[in-house]
C-alpha atoms as a PDB file:
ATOM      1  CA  UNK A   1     199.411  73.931 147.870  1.00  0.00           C
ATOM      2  CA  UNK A   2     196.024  75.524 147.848  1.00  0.00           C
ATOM      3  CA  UNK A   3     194.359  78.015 150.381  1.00  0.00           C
ATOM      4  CA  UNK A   4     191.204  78.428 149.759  1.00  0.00           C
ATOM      5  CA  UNK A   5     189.376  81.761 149.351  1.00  0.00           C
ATOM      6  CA  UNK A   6     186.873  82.527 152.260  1.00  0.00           C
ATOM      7  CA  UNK A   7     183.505  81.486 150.746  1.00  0.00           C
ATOM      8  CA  UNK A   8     184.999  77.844 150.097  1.00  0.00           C
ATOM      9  CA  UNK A   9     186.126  77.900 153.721  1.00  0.00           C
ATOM     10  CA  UNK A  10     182.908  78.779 154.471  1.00  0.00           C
ATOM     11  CA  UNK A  11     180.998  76.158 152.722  1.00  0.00           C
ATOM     12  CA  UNK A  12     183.544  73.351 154.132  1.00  0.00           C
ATOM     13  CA  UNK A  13     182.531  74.956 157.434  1.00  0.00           C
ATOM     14  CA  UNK A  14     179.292  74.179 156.846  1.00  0.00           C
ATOM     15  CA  UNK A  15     179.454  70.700 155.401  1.00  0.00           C
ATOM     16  CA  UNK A  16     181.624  70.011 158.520  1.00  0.00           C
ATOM     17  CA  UNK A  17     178.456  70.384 160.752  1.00  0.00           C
ATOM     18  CA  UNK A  18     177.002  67.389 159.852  1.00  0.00           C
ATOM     19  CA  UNK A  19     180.125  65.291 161.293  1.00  0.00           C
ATOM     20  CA  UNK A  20     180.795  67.901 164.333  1.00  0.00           C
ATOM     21  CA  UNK A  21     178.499  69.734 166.505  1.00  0.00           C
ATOM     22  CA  UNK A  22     180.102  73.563 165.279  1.00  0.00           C
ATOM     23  CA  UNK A  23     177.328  75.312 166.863  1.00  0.00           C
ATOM     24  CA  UNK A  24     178.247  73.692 170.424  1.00  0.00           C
ATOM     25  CA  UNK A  25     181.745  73.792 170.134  1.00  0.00           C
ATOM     26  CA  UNK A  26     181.696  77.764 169.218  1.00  0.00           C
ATOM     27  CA  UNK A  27     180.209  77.857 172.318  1.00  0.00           C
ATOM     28  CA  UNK A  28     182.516  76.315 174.321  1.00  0.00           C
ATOM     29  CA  UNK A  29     185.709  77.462 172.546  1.00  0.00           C
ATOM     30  CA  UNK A  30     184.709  80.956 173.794  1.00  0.00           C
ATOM     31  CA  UNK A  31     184.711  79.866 177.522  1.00  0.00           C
ATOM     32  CA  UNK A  32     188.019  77.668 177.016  1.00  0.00           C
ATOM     33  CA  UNK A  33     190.184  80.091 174.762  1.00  0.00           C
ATOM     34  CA  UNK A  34     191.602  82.082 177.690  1.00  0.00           C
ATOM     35  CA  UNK A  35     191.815  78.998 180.271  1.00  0.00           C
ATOM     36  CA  UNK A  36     195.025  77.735 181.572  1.00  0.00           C
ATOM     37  CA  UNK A  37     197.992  77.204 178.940  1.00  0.00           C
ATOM     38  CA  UNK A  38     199.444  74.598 180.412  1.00  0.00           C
ATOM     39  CA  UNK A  39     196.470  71.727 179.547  1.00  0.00           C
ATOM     40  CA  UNK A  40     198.511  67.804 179.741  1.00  0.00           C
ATOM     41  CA  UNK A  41     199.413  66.202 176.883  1.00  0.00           C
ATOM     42  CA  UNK A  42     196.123  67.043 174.650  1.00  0.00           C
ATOM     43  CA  UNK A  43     195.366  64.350 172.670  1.00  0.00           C
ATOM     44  CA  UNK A  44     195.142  61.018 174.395  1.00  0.00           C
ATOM     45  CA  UNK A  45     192.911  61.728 176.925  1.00  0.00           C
ATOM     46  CA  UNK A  46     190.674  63.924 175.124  1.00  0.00           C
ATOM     47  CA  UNK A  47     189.692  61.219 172.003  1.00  0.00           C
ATOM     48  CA  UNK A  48     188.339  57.931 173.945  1.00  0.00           C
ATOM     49  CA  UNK A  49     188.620  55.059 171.321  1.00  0.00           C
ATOM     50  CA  UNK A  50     191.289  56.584 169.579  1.00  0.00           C
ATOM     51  CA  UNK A  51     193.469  54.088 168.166  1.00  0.00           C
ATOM     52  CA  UNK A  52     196.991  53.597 170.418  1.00  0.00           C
ATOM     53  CA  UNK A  53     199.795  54.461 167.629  1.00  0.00           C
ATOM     54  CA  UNK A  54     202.710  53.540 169.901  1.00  0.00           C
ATOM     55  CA  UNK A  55     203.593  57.294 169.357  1.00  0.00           C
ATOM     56  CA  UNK A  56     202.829  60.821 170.629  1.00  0.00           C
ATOM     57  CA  UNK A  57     199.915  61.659 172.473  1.00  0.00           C
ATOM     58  CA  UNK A  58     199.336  64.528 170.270  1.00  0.00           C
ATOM     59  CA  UNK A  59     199.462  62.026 167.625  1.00  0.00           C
ATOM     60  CA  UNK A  60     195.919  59.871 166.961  1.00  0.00           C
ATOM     61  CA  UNK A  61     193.792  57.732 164.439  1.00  0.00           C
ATOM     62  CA  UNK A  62     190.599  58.569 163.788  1.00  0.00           C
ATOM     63  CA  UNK A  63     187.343  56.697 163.075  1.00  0.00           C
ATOM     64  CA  UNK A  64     183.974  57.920 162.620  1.00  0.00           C
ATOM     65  CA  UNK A  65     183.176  57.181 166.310  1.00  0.00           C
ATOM     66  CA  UNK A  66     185.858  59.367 167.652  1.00  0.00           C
ATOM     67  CA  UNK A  67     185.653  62.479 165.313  1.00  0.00           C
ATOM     68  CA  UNK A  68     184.226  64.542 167.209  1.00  0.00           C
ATOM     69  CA  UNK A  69     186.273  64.005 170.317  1.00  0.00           C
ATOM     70  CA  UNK A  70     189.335  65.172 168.626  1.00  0.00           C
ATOM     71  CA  UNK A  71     187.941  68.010 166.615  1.00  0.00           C
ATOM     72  CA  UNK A  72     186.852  69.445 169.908  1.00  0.00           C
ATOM     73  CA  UNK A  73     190.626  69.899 170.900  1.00  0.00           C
ATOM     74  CA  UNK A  74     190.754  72.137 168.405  1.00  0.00           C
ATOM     75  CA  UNK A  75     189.521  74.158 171.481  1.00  0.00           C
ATOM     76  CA  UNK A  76     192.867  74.440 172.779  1.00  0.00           C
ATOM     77  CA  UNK A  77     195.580  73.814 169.636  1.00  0.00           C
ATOM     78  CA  UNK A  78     194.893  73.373 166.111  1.00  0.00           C
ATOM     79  CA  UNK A  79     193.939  70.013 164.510  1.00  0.00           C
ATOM     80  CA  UNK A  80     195.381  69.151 161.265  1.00  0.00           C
ATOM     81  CA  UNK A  81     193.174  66.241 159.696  1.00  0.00           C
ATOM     82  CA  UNK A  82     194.708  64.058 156.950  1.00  0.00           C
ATOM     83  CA  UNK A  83     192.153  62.745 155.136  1.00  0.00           C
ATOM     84  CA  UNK A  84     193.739  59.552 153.260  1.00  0.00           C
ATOM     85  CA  UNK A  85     193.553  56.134 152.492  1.00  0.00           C
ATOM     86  CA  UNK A  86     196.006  53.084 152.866  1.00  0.00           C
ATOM     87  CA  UNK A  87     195.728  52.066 149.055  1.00  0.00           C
ATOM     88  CA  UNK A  88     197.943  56.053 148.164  1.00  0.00           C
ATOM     89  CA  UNK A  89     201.097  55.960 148.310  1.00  0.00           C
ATOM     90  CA  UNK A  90     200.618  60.065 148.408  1.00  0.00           C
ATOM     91  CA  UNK A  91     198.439  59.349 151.490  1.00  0.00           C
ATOM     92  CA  UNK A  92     200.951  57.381 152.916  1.00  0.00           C
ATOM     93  CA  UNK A  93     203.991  59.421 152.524  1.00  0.00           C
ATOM     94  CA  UNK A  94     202.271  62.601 153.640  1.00  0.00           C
ATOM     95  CA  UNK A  95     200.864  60.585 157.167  1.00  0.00           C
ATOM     96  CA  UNK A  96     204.861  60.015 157.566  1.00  0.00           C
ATOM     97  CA  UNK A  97     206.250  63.486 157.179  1.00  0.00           C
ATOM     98  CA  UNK A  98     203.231  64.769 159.385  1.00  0.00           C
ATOM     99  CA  UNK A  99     203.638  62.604 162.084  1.00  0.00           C
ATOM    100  CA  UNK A 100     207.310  63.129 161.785  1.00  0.00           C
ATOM    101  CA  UNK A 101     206.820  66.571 162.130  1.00  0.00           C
ATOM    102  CA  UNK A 102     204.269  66.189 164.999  1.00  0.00           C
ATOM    103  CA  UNK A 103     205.820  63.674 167.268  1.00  0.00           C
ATOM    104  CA  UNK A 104     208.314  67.013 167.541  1.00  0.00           C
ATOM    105  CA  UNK A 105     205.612  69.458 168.219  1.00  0.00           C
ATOM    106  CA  UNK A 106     205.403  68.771 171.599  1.00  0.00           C
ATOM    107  CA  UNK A 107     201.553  68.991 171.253  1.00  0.00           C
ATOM    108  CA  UNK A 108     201.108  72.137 169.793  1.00  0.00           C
ATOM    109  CA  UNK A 109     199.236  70.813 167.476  1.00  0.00           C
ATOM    110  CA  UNK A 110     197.386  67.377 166.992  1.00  0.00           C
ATOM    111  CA  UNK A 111     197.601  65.106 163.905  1.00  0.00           C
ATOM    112  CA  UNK A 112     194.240  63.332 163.502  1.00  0.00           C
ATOM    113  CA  UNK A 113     194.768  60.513 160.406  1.00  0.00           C
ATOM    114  CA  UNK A 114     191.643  59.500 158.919  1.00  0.00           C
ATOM    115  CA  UNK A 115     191.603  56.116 156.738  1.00  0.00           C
ATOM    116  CA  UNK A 116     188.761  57.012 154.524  1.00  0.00           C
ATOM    117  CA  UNK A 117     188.485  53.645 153.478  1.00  0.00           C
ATOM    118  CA  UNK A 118     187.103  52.835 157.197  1.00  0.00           C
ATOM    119  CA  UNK A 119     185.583  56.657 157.949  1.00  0.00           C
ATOM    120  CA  UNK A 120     184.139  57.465 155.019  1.00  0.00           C
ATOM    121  CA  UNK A 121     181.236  59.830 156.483  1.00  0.00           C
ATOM    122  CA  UNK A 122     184.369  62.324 157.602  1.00  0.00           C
ATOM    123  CA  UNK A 123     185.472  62.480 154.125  1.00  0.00           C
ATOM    124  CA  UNK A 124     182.175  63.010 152.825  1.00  0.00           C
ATOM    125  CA  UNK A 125     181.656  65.822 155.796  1.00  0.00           C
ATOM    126  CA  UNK A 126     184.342  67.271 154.503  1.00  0.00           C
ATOM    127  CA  UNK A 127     183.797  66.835 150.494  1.00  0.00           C
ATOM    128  CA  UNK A 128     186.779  65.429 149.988  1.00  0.00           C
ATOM    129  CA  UNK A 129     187.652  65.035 146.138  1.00  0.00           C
ATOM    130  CA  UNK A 130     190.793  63.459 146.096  1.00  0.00           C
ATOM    131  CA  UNK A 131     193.900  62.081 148.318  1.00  0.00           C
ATOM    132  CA  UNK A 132     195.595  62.876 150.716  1.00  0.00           C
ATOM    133  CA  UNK A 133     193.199  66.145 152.061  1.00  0.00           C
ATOM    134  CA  UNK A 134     194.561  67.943 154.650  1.00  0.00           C
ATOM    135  CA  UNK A 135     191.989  70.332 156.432  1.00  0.00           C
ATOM    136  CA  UNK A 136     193.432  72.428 159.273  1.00  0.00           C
ATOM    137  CA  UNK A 137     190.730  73.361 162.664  1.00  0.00           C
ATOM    138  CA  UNK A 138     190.889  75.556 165.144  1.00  0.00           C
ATOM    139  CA  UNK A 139     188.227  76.505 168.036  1.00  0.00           C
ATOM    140  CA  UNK A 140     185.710  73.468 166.295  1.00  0.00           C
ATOM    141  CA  UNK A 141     186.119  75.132 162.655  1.00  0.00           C
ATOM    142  CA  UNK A 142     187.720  74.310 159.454  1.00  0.00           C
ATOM    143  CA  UNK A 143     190.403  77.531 158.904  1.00  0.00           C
ATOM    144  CA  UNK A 144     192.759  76.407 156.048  1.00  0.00           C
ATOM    145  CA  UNK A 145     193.770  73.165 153.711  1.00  0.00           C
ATOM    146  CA  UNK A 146     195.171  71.948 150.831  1.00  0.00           C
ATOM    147  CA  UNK A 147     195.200  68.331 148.357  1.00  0.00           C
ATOM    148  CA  UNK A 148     197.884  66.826 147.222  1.00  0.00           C
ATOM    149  CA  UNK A 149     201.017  65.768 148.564  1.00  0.00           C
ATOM    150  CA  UNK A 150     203.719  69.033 148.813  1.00  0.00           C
ATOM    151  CA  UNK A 151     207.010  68.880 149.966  1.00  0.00           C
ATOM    152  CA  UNK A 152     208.818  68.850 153.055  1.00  0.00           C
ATOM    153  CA  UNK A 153     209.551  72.846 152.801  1.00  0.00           C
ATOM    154  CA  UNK A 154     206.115  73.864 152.207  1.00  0.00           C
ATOM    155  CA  UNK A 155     204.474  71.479 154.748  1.00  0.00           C
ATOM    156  CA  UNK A 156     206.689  73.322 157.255  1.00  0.00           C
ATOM    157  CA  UNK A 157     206.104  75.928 155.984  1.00  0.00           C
ATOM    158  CA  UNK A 158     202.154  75.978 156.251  1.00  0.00           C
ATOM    159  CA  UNK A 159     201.989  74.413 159.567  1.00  0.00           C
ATOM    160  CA  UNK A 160     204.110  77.647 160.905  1.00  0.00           C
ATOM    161  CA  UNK A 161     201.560  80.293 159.646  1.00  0.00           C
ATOM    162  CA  UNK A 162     199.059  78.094 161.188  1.00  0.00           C
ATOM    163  CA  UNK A 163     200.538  77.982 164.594  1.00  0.00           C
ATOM    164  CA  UNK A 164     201.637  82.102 164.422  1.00  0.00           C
ATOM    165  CA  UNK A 165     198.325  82.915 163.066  1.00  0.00           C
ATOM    166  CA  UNK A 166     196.759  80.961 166.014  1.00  0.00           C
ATOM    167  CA  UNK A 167     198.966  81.302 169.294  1.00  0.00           C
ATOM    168  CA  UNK A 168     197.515  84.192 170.968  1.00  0.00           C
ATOM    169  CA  UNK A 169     193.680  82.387 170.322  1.00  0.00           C
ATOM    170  CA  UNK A 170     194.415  78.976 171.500  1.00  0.00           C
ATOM    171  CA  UNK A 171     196.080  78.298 174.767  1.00  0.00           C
ATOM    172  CA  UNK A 172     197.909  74.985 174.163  1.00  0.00           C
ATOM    173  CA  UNK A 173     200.023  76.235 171.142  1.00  0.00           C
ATOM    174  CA  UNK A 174     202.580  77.962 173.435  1.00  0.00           C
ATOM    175  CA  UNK A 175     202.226  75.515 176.109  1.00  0.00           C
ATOM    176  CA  UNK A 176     202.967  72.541 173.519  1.00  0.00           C
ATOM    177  CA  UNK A 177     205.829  74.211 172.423  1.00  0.00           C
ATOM    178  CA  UNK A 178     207.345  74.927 175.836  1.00  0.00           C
ATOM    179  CA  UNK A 179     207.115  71.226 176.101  1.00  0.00           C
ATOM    180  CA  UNK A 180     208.947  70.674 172.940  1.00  0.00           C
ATOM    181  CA  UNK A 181     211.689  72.981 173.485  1.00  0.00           C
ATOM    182  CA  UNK A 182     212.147  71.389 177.231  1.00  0.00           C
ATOM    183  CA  UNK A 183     211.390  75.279 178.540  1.00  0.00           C
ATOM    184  CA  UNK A 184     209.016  75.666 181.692  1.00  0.00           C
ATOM    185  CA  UNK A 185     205.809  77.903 180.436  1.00  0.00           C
ATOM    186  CA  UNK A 186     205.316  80.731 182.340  1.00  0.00           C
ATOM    187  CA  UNK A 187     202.181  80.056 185.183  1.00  0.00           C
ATOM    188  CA  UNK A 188     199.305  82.096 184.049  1.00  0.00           C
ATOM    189  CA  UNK A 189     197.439  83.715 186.109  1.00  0.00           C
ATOM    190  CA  UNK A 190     193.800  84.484 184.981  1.00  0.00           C
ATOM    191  CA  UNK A 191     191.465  87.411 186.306  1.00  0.00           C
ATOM    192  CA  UNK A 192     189.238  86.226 188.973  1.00  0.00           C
ATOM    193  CA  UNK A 193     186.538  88.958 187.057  1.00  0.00           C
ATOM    194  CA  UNK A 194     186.827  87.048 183.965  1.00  0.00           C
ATOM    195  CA  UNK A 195     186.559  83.706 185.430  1.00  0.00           C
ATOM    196  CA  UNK A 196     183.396  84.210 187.073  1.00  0.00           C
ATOM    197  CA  UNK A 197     182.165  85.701 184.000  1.00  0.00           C
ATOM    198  CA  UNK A 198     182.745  82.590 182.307  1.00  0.00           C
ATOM    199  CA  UNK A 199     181.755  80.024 184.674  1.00  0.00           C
ATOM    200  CA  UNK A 200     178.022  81.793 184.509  1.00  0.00           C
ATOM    201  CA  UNK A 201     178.133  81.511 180.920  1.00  0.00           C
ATOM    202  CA  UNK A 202     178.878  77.611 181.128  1.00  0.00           C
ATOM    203  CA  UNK A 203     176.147  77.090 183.488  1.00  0.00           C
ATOM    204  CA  UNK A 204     174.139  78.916 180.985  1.00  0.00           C
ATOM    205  CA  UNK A 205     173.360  81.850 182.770  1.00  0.00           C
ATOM    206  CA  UNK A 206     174.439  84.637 180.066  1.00  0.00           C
ATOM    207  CA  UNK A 207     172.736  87.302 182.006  1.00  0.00           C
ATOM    208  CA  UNK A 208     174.581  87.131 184.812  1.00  0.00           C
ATOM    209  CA  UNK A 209     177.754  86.455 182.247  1.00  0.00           C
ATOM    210  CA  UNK A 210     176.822  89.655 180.848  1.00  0.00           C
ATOM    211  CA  UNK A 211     176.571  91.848 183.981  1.00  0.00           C
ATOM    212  CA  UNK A 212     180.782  90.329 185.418  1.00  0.00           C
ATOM    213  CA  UNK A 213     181.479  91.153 182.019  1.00  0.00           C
ATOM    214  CA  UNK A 214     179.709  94.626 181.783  1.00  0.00           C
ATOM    215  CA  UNK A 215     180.866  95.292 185.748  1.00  0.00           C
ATOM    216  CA  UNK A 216     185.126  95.055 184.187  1.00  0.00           C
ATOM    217  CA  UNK A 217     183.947  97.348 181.096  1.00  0.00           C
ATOM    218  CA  UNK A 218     182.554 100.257 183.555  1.00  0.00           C
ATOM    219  CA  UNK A 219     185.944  99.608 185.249  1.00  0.00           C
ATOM    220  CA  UNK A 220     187.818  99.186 182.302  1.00  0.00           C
ATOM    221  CA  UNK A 221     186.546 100.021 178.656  1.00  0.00           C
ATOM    222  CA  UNK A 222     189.383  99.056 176.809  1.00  0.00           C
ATOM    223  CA  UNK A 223     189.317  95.317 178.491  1.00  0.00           C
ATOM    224  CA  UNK A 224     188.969  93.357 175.435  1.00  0.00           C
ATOM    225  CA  UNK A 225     188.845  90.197 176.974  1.00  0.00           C
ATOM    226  CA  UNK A 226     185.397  91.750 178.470  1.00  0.00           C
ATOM    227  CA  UNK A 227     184.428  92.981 175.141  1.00  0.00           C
ATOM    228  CA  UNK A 228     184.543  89.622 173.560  1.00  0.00           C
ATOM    229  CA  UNK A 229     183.138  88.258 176.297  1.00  0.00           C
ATOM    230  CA  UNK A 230     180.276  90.325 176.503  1.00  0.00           C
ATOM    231  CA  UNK A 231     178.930  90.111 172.899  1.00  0.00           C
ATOM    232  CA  UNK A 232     179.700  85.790 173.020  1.00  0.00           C
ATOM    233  CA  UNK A 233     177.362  86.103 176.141  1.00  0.00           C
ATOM    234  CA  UNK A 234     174.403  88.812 174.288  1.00  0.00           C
ATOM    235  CA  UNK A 235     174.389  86.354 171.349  1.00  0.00           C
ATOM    236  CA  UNK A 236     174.361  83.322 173.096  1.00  0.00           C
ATOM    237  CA  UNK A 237     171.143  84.210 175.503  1.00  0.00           C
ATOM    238  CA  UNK A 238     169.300  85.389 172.107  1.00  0.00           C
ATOM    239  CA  UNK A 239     170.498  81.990 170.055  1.00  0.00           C
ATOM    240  CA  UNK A 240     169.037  80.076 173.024  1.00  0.00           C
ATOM    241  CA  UNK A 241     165.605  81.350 172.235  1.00  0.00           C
ATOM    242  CA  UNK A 242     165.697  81.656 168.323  1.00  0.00           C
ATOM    243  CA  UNK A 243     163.459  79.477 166.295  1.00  0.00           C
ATOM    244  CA  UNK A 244     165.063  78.152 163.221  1.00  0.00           C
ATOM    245  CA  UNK A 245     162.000  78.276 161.377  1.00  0.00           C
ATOM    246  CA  UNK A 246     162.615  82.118 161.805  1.00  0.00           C
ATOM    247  CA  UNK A 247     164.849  82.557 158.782  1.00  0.00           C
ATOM    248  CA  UNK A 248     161.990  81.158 156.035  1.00  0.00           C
ATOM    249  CA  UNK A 249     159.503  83.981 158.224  1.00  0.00           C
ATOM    250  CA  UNK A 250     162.011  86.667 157.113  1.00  0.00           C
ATOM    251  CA  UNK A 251     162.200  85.881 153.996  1.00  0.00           C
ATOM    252  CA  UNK A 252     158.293  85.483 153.247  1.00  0.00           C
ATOM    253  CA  UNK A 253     158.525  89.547 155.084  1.00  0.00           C
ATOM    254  CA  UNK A 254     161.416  91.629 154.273  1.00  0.00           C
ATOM    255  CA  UNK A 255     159.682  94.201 156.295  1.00  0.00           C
ATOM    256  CA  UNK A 256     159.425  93.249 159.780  1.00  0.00           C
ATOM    257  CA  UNK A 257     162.936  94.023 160.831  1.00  0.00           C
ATOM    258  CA  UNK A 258     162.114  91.773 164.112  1.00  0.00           C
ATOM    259  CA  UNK A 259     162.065  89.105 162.510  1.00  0.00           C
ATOM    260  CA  UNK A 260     165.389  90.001 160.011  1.00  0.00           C
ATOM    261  CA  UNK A 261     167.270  90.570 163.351  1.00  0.00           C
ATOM    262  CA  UNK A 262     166.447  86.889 164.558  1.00  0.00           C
ATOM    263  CA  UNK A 263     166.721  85.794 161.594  1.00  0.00           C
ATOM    264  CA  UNK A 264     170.385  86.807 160.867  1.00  0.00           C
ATOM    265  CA  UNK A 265     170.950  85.335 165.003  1.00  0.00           C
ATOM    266  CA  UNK A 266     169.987  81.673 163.727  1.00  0.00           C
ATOM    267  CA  UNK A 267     172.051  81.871 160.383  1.00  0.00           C
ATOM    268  CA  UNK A 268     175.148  82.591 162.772  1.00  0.00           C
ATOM    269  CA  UNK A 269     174.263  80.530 164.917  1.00  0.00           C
ATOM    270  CA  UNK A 270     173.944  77.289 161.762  1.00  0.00           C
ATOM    271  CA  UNK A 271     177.187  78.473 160.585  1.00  0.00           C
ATOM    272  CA  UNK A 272     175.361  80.665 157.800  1.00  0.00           C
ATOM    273  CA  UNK A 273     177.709  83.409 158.785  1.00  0.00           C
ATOM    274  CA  UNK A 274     178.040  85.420 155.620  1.00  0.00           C
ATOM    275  CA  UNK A 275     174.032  84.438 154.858  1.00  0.00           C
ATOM    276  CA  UNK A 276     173.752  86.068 157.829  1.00  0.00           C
ATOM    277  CA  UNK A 277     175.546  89.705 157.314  1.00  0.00           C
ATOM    278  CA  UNK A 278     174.497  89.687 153.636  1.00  0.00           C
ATOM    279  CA  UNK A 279     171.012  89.952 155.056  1.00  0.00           C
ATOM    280  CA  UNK A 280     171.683  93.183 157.432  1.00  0.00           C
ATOM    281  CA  UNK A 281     173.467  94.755 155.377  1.00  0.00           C
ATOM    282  CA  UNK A 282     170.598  94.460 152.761  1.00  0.00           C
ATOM    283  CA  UNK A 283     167.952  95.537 155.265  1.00  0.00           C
ATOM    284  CA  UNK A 284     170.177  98.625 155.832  1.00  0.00           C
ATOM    285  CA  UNK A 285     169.947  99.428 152.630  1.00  0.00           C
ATOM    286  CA  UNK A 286     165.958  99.548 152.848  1.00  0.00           C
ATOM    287  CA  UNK A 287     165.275 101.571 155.738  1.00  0.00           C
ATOM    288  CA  UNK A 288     166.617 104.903 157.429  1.00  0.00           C
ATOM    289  CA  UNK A 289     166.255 106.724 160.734  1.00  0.00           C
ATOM    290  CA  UNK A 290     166.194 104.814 164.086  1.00  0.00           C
ATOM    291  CA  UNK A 291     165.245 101.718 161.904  1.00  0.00           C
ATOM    292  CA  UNK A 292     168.958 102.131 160.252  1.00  0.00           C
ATOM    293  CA  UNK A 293     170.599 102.790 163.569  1.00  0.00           C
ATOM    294  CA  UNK A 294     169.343  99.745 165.002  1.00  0.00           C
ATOM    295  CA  UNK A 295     170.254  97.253 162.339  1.00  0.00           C
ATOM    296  CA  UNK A 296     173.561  98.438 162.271  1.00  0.00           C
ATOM    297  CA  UNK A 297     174.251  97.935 165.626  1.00  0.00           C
ATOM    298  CA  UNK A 298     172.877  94.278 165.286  1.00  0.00           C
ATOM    299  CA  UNK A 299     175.382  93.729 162.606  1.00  0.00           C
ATOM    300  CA  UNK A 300     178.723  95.418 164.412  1.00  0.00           C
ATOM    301  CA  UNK A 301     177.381  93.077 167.756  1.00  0.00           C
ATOM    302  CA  UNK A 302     177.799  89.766 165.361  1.00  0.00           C
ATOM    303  CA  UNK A 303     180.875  90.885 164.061  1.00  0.00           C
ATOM    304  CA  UNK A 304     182.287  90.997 167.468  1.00  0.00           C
ATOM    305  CA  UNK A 305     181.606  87.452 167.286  1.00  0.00           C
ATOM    306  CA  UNK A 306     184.736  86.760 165.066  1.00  0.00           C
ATOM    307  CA  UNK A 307     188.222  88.239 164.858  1.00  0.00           C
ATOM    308  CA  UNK A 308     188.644  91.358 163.645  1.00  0.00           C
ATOM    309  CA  UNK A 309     191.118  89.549 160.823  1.00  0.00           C
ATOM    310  CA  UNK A 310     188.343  87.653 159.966  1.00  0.00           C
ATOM    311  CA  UNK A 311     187.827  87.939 155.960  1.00  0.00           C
ATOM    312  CA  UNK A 312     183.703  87.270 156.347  1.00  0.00           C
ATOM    313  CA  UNK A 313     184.060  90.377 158.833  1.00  0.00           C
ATOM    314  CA  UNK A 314     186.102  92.545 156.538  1.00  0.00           C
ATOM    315  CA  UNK A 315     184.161  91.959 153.390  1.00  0.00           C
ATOM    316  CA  UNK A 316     180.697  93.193 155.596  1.00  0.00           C
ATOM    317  CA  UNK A 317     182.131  95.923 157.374  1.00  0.00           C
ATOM    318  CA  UNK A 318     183.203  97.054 153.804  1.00  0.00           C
ATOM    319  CA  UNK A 319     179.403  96.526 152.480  1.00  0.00           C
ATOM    320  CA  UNK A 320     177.899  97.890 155.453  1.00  0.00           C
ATOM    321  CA  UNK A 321     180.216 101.174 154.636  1.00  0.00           C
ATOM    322  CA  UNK A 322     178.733 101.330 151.200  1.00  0.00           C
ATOM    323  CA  UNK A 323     175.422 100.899 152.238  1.00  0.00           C
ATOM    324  CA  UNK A 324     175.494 103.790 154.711  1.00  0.00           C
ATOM    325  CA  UNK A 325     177.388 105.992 152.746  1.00  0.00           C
END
């Protein structure tokens, strides 16, 4: 089995936004992840045109037409894509042991097969080199895989760290597994603060998204539901007004930290996450004073962005340490 390191997840990040609006889905994901845990059965009703496999509802065929549909599940419990083909035996074997693992889940995760023979766009999305692939996503992003077949053990195996790494982000994990183990989930009840925070920011209106969010922080500083909230809402209302042509003005003048600061906004924003923080972290190298202060805080708001865990946001913070000190 292979995990790869965090620039390769990265790049298949990136590749994956020409199948799969990323950008959009990052900005949903951050409304949804805290929204009811008990969604219905996920996958049926959320992939129109997905073929009917006489099976699970968590359990679906994909084509090219209904990528996209699926992937955005990945809002509520991971998707693990097998990327395959009917002429491998390999493929074939794998599809069986994950859909006999799957059809037990109870839908805490979602098994999208892809016959690359009829999709082949998704495998190119996803440079596929060989088969079976099997890409794991979660909140609209690629997050682990591996090529090959592996055996029963490590398959297992991989798909717990994937649903232990992932069950306090994603709603449906716990709520899929409830269902699996015939136990009632727990009703949820969400804060009334936090939903009006978020219904503003789906309607697009991140100021006022910012000021429910900023109202629970004077209240309650250590709310880190707020906290998250509140930087997903600062970023989103200065993405909405960034030009991409921004990025090739900061480069043609290293100088003019305005446009640095933007320009680092529409890299995040295209998925050029490290591109981005490699860039501040390089401007704080260059300048001192008030200039310095100001940078840095741009940088610590986009890590916010991510989870702390996150390796892109661990290997900045670290550079941004050695370029301060």
């Amino acid at each position: 089995m292979t995990r790869p390191d965090p620039r390769k997840t990265a790049a298949l990040s990136a590749a994956l936004s020409g199948a799969v609006d990323l950008g959009a889905l990052k900005a949903r994901a951050d409304a949804a992840r805290h929204a009811s845990a008990t969604p219905a059965a996920p996958a049926a009703s959320g992939a129109p045109g997905a073929a009917d496999n006489g099976s699970a509802p968590w359990i679906v065929d994909v084509t090219e037409a209904t990528f996209q549909s699926v992937v955005e599940q990945s809002l509520q419990v991971p998707v693990v894509v097998l990327l395959g083909a009917s002429y491998s035996p390999e493929s074939q074997a794998l599809a069986a042991t994950l859909t006999r693992f799957a059809t037990g889940s109870g839908g805490a995760w979602i098994l999208a097969r892809v016959d690359l023979e009829q999709a082949p766009r998704i495998g190119q999305a996803f440079g596929v080199q060989s088969v079976p692939t099997t890409v794991a996503v979660a909140a609209g992003q690629p997050i682990d895989a591996f090529a090959g077949p592996i055996s029963d053990a490590e398959l297992s195996a991989w798909i717990s760290r994937l649903l232990d790494a992932l069950r306090e982000r994603l709603p449906g994990i716990r709520a899929g597994e409830a269902r699996a183990t015939g136990v009632a989930e727990p009703e949820v009840v969400e804060d009334p603060r936090i939903v009006a925070a978020e219904e503003a920011f789906e309607r697009g209106d991140y100021a006022a998204a910012q000021g429910f969010y900023q109202q629970i922080l004077d209240a309650e500083p250590g709310n880190e539901l707020a906290k998250e909230g509140l930087a997903q809402a600062r970023f989103a209302e200065r993405a909405e007004a960034v030009d991409p042509a921004v990025i090739a003005a900061a480069d043609a003048a290293p100088d003019d930290l305005d446009a640095q600061l933007a320009a680092a906004d529409a890299e995040v924003a295209g998925q050029a996450v490290e591109a981005a923080f490699e860039r501040l972290v390089s401007v704080v190298r260059r300048v001192y004073g008030d200039d310095r202060d100001r940078v840095r805080q741009h940088l610590v708001g986009l890590f916010e962005l991510f989870p702390a865990d996150d390796p892109r946001v661990a290997s900045a913070r670290r550079a941004l340490a050695s370029a301060l000190y």
